[in-house]
C-alpha atoms as a PDB file:
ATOM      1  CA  UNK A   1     -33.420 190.992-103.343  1.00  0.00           C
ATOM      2  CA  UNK A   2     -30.432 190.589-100.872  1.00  0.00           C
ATOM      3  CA  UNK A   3     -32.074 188.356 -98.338  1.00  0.00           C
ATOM      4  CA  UNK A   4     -32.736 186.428-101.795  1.00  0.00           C
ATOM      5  CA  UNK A   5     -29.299 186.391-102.763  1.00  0.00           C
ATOM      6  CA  UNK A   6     -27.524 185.594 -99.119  1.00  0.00           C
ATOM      7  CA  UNK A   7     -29.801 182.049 -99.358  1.00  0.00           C
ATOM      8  CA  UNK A   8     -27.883 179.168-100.559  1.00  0.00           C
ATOM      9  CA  UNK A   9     -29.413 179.325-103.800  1.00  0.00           C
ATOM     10  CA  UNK A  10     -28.059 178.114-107.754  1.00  0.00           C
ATOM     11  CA  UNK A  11     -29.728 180.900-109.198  1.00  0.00           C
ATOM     12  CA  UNK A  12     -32.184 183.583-109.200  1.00  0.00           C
ATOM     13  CA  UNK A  13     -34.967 183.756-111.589  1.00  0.00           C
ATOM     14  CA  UNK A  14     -35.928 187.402-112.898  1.00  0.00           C
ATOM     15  CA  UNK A  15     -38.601 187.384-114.965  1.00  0.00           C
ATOM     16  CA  UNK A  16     -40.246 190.890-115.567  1.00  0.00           C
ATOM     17  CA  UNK A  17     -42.349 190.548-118.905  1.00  0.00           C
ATOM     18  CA  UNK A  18     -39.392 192.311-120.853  1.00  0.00           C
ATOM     19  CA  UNK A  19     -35.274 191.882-120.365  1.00  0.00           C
ATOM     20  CA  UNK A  20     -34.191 195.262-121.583  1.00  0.00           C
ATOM     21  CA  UNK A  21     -37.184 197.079-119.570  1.00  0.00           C
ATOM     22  CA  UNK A  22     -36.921 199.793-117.358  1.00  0.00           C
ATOM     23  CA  UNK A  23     -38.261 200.438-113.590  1.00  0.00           C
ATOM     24  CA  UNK A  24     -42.091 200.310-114.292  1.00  0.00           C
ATOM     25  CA  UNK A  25     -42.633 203.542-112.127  1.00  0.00           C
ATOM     26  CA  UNK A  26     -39.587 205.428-113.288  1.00  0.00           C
ATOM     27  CA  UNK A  27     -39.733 206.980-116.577  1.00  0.00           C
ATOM     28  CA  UNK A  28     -36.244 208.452-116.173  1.00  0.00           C
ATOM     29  CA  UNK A  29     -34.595 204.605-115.024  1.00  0.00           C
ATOM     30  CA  UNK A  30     -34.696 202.686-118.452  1.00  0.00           C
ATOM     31  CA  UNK A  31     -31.609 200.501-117.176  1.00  0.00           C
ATOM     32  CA  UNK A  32     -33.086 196.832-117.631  1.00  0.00           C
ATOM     33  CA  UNK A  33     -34.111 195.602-114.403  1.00  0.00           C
ATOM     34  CA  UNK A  34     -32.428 192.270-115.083  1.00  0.00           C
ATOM     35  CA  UNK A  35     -29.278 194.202-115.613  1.00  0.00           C
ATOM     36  CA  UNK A  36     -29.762 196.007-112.583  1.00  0.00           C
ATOM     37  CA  UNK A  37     -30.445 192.904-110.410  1.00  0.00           C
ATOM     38  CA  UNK A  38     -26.898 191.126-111.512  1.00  0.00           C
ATOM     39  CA  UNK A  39     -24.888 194.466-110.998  1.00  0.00           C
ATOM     40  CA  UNK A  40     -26.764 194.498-107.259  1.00  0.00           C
ATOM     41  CA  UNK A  41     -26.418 190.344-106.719  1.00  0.00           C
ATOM     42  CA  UNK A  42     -24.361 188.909-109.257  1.00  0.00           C
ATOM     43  CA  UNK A  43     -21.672 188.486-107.352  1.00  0.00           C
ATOM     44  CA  UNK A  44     -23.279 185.992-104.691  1.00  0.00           C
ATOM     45  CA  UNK A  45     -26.048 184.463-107.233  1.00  0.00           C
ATOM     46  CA  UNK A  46     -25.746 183.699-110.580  1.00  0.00           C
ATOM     47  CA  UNK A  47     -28.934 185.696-112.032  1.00  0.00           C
ATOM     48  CA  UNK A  48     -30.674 184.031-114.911  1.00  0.00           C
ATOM     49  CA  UNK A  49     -32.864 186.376-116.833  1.00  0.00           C
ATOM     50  CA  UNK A  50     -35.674 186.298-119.109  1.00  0.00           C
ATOM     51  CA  UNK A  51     -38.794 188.535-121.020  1.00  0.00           C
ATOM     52  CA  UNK A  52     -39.107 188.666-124.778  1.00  0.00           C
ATOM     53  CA  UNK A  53     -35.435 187.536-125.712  1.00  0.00           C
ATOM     54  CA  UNK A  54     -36.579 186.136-129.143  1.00  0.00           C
ATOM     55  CA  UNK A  55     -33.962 185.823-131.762  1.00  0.00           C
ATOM     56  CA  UNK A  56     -30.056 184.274-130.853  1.00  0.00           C
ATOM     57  CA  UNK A  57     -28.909 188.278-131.674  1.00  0.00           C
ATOM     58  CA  UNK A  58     -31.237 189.247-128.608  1.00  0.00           C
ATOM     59  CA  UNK A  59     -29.835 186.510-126.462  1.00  0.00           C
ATOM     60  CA  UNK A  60     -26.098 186.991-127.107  1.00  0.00           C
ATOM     61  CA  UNK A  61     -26.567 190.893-126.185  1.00  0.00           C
ATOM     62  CA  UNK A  62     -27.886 189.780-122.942  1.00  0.00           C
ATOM     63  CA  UNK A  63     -25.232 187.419-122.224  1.00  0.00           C
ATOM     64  CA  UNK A  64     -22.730 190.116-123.328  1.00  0.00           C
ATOM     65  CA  UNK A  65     -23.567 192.404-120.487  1.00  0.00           C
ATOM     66  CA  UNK A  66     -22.712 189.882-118.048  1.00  0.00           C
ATOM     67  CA  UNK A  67     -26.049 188.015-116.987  1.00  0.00           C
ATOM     68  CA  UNK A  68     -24.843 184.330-116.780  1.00  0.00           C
ATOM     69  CA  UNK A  69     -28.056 182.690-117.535  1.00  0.00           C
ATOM     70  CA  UNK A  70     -30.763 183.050-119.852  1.00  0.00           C
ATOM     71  CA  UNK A  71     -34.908 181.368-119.808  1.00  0.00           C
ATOM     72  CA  UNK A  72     -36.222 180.842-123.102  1.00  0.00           C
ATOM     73  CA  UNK A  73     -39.551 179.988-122.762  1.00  0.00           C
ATOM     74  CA  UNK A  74     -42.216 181.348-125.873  1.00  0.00           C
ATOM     75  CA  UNK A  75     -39.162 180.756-128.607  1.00  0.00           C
ATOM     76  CA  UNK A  76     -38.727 177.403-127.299  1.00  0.00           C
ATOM     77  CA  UNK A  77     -42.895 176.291-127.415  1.00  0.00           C
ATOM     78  CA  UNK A  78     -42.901 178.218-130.900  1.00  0.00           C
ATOM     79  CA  UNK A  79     -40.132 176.662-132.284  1.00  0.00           C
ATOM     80  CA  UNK A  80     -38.460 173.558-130.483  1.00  0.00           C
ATOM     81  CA  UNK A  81     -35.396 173.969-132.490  1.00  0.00           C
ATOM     82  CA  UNK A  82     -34.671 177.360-132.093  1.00  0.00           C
ATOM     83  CA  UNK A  83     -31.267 176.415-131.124  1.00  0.00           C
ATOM     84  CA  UNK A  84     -30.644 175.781-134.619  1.00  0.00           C
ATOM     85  CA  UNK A  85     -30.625 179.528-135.646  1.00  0.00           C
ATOM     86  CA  UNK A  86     -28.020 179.807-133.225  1.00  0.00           C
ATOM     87  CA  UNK A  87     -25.153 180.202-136.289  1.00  0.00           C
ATOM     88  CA  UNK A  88     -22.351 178.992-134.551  1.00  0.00           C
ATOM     89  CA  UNK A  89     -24.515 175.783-133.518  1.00  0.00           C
ATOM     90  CA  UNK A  90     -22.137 172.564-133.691  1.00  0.00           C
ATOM     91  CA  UNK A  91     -23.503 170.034-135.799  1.00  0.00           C
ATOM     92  CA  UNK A  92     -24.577 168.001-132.516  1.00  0.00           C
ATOM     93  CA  UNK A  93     -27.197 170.813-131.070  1.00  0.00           C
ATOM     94  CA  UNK A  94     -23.841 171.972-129.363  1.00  0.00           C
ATOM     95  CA  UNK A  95     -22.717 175.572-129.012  1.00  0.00           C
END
């Protein structure tokens, strides 16, 4: 993860199947990995996370604990417009 981050990269992509899950192989770790990638990297790569974020509730959390970027990949095939639930949405598709 930090010979990741020192590259001269935009952003790094961590998908793991689920945002707010744990370490796989520690029961006692539920601290989402995402999460613990930008608290480890953050600071020299923007992280962009993704796993199961579904509703604009889910996806504001996320962005509330810091993680700059979000993937939205199943909502977006499901429903195009997703956006659009997005409350605060600007008449334009804008946020």
């Amino acid at each position: 993860m930090d010979k990741l981050a020192d590259q001269d990269l935009d952003y790094l992509h961590i998908s793991v199947g689920g945002f707010w899950n744990g370490l796989i192989h520690e029961d006692n770790n539920q601290t989402s990995r995402v999460v613990m990638f930008h608290e480890r990297v953050g600071g020299r790569v923007p992280v962009m996370g993704v796993g199961m974020l579904r509703t604009p509730d889910e996806v504001m959390k996320a962005f509330e604990i810091g993680v700059p970027l979000i993937a939205l990949g199943r909502e977006l095939i499901m429903e195009p417009q997703w956006y659009k639930n997005i409350p605060y949405t600007k008449q334009d598709g804008t946020f």
